[in-house]
PDB file of N, CA and C in Angstrom:
ATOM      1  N   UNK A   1     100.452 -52.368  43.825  1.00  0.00           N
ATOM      2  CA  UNK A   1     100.609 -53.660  43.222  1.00  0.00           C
ATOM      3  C   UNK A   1      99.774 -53.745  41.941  1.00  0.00           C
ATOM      4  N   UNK A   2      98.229 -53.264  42.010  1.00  0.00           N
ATOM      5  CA  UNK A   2      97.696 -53.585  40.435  1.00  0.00           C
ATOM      6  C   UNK A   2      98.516 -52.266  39.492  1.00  0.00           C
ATOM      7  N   UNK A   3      99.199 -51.373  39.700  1.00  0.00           N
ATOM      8  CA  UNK A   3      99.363 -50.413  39.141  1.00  0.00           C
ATOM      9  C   UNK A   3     100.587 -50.993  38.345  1.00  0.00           C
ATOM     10  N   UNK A   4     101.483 -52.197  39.137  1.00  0.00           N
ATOM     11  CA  UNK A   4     102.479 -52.856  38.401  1.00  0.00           C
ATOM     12  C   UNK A   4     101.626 -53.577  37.779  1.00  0.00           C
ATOM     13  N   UNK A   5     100.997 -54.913  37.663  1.00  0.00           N
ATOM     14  CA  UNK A   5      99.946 -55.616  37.436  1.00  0.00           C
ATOM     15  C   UNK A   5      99.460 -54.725  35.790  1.00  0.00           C
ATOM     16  N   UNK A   6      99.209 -53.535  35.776  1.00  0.00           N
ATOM     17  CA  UNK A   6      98.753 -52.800  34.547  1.00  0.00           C
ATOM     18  C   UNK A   6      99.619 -52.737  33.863  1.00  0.00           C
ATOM     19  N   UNK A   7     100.785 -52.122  34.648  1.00  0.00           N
ATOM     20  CA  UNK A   7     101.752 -52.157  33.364  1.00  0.00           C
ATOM     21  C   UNK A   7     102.610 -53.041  32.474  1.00  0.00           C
ATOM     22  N   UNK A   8     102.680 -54.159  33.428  1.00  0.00           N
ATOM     23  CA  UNK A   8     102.800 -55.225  33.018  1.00  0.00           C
ATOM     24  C   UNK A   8     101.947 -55.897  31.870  1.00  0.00           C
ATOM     25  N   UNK A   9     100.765 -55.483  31.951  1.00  0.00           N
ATOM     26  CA  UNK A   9      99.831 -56.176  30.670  1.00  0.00           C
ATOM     27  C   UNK A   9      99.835 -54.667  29.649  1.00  0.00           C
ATOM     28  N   UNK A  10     100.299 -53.547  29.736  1.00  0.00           N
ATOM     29  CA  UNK A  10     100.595 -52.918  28.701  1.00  0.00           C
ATOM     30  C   UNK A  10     101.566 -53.071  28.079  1.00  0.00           C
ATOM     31  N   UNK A  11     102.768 -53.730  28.629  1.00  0.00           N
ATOM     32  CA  UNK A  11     104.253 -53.955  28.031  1.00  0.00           C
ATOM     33  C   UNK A  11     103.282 -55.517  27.323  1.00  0.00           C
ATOM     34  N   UNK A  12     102.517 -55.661  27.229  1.00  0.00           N
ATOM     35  CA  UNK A  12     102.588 -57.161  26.235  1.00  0.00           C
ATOM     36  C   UNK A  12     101.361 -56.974  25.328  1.00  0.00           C
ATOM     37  N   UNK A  13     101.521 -56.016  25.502  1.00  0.00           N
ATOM     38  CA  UNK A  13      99.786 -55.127  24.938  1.00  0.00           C
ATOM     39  C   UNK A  13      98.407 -55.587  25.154  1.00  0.00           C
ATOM     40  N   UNK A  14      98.447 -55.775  26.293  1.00  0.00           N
ATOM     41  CA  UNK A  14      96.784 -56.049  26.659  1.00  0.00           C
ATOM     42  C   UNK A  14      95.927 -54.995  27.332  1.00  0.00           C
ATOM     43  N   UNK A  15      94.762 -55.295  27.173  1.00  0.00           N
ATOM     44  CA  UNK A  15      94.230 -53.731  27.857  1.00  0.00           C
ATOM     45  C   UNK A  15      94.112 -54.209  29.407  1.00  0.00           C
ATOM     46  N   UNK A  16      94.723 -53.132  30.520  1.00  0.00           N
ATOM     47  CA  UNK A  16      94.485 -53.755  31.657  1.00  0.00           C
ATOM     48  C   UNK A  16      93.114 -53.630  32.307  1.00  0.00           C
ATOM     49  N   UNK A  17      93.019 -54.271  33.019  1.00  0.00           N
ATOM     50  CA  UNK A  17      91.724 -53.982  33.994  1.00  0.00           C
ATOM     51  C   UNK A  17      92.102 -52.651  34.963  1.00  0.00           C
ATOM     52  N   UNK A  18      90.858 -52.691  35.344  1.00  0.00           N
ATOM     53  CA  UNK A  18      90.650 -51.641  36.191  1.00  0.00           C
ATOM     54  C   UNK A  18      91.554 -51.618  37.714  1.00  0.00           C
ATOM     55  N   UNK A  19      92.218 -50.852  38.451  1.00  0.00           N
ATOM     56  CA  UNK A  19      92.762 -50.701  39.783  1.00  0.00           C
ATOM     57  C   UNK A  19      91.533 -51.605  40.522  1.00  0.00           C
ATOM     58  N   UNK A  20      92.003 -52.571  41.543  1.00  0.00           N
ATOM     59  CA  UNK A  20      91.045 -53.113  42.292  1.00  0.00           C
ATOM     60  C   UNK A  20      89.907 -54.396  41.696  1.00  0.00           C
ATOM     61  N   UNK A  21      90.521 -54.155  40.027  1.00  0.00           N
ATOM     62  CA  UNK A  21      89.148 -55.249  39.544  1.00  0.00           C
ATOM     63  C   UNK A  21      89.027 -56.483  40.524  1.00  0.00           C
ATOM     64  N   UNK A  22      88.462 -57.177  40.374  1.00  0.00           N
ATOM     65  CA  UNK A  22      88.403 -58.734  40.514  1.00  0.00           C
ATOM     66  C   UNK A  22      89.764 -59.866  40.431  1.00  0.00           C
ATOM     67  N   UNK A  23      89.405 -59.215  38.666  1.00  0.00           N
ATOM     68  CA  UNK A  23      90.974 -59.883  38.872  1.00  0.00           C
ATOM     69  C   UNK A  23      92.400 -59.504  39.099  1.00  0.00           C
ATOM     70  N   UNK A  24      92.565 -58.390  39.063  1.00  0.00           N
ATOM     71  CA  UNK A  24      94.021 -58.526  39.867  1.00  0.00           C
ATOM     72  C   UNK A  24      93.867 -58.868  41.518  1.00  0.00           C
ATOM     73  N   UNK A  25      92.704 -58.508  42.468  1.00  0.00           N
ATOM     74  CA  UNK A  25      92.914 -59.023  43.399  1.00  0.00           C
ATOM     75  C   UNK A  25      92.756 -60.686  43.728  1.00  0.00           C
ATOM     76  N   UNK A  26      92.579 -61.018  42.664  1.00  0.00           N
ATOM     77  CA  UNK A  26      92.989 -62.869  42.547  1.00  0.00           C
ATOM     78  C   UNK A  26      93.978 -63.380  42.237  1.00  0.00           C
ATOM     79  N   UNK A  27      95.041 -62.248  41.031  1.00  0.00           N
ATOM     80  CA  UNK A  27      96.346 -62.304  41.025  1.00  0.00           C
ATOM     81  C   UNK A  27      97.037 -62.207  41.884  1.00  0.00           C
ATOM     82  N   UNK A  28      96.794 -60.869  43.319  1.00  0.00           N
ATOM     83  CA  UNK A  28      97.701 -60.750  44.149  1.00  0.00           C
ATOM     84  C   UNK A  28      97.326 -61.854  44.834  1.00  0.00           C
ATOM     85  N   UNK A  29      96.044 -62.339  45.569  1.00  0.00           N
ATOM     86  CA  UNK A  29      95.676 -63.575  46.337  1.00  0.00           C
ATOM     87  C   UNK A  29      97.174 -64.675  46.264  1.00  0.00           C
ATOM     88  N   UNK A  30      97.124 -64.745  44.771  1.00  0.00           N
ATOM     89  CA  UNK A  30      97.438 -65.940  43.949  1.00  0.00           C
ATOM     90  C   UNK A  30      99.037 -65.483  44.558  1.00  0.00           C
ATOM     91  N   UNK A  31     100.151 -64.695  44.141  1.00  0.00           N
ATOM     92  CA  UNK A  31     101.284 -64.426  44.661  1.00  0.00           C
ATOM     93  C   UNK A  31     101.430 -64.383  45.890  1.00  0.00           C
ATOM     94  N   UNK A  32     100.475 -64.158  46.991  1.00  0.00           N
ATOM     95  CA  UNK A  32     100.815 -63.722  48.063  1.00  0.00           C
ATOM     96  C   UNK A  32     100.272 -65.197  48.836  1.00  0.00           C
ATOM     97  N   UNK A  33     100.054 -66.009  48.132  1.00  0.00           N
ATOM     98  CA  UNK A  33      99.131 -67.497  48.488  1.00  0.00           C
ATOM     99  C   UNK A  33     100.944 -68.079  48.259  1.00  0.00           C
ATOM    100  N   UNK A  34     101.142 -68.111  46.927  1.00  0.00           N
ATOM    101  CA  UNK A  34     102.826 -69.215  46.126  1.00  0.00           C
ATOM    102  C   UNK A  34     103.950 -68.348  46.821  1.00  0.00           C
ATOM    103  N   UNK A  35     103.694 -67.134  47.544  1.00  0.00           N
ATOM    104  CA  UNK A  35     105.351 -66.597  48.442  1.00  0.00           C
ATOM    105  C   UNK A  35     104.853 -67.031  49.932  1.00  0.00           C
ATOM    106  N   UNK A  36     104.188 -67.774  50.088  1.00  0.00           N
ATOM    107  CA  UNK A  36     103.603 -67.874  51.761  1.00  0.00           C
ATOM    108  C   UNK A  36     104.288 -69.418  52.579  1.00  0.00           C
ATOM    109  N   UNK A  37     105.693 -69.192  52.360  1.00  0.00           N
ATOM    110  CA  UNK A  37     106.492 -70.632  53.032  1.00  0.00           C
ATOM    111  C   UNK A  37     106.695 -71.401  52.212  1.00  0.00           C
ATOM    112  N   UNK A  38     106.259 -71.332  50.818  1.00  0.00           N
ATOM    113  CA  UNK A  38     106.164 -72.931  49.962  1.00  0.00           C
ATOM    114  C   UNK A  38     107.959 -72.609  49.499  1.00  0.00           C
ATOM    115  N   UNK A  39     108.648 -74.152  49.323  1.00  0.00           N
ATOM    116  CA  UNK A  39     110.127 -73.657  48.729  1.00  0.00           C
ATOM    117  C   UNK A  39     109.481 -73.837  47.230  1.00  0.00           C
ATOM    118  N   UNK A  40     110.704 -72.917  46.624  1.00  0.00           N
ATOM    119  CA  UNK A  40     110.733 -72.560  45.168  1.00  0.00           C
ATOM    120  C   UNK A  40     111.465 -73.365  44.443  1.00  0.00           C
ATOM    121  N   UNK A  41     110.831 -73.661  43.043  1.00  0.00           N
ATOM    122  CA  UNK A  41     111.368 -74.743  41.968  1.00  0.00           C
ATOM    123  C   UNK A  41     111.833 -74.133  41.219  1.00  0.00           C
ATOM    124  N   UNK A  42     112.507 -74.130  40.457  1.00  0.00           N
ATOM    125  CA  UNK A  42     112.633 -73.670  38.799  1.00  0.00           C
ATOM    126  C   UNK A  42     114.132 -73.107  38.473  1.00  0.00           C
ATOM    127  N   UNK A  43     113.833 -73.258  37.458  1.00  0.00           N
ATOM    128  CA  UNK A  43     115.952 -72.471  37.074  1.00  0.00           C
ATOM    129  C   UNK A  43     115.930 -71.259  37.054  1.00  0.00           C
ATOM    130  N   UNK A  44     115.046 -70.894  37.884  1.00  0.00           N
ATOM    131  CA  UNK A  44     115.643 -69.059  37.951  1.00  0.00           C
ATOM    132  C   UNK A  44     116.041 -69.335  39.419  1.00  0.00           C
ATOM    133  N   UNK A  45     115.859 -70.239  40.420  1.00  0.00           N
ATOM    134  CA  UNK A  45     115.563 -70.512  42.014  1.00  0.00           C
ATOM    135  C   UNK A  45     117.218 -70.531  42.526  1.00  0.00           C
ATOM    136  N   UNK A  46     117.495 -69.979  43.701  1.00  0.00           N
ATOM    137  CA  UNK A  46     118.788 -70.162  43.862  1.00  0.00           C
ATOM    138  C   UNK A  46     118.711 -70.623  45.410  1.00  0.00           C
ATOM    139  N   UNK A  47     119.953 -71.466  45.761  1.00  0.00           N
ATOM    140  CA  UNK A  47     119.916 -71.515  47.272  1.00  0.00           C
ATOM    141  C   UNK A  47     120.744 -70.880  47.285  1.00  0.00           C
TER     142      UNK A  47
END
């Protein structure tokens, strides 16, 4: 997961953090917190 997480901030050119930093494991927290039962909003959302 941070290894996507990296490449993801190289496709927009940022330097990534480190495997395991801090913060990507607050990013995954953070995704794995907003996919945990909540329903989804937005115009990408489909029923």
């Amino acid at each position: 997961m941070h290894r996507r997480y990296g490449g993801c901030n190289k496709q927009v050119r940022f330097k990534p953090f480190k495997a395991q930093s801090d913060e990507y494991k607050a990013l995954e927290y953070f995704h794995t917190y907003m996919s945990n039962g909540l329903e989804l909003n937005g115009p990408g959302a489909r029923k």
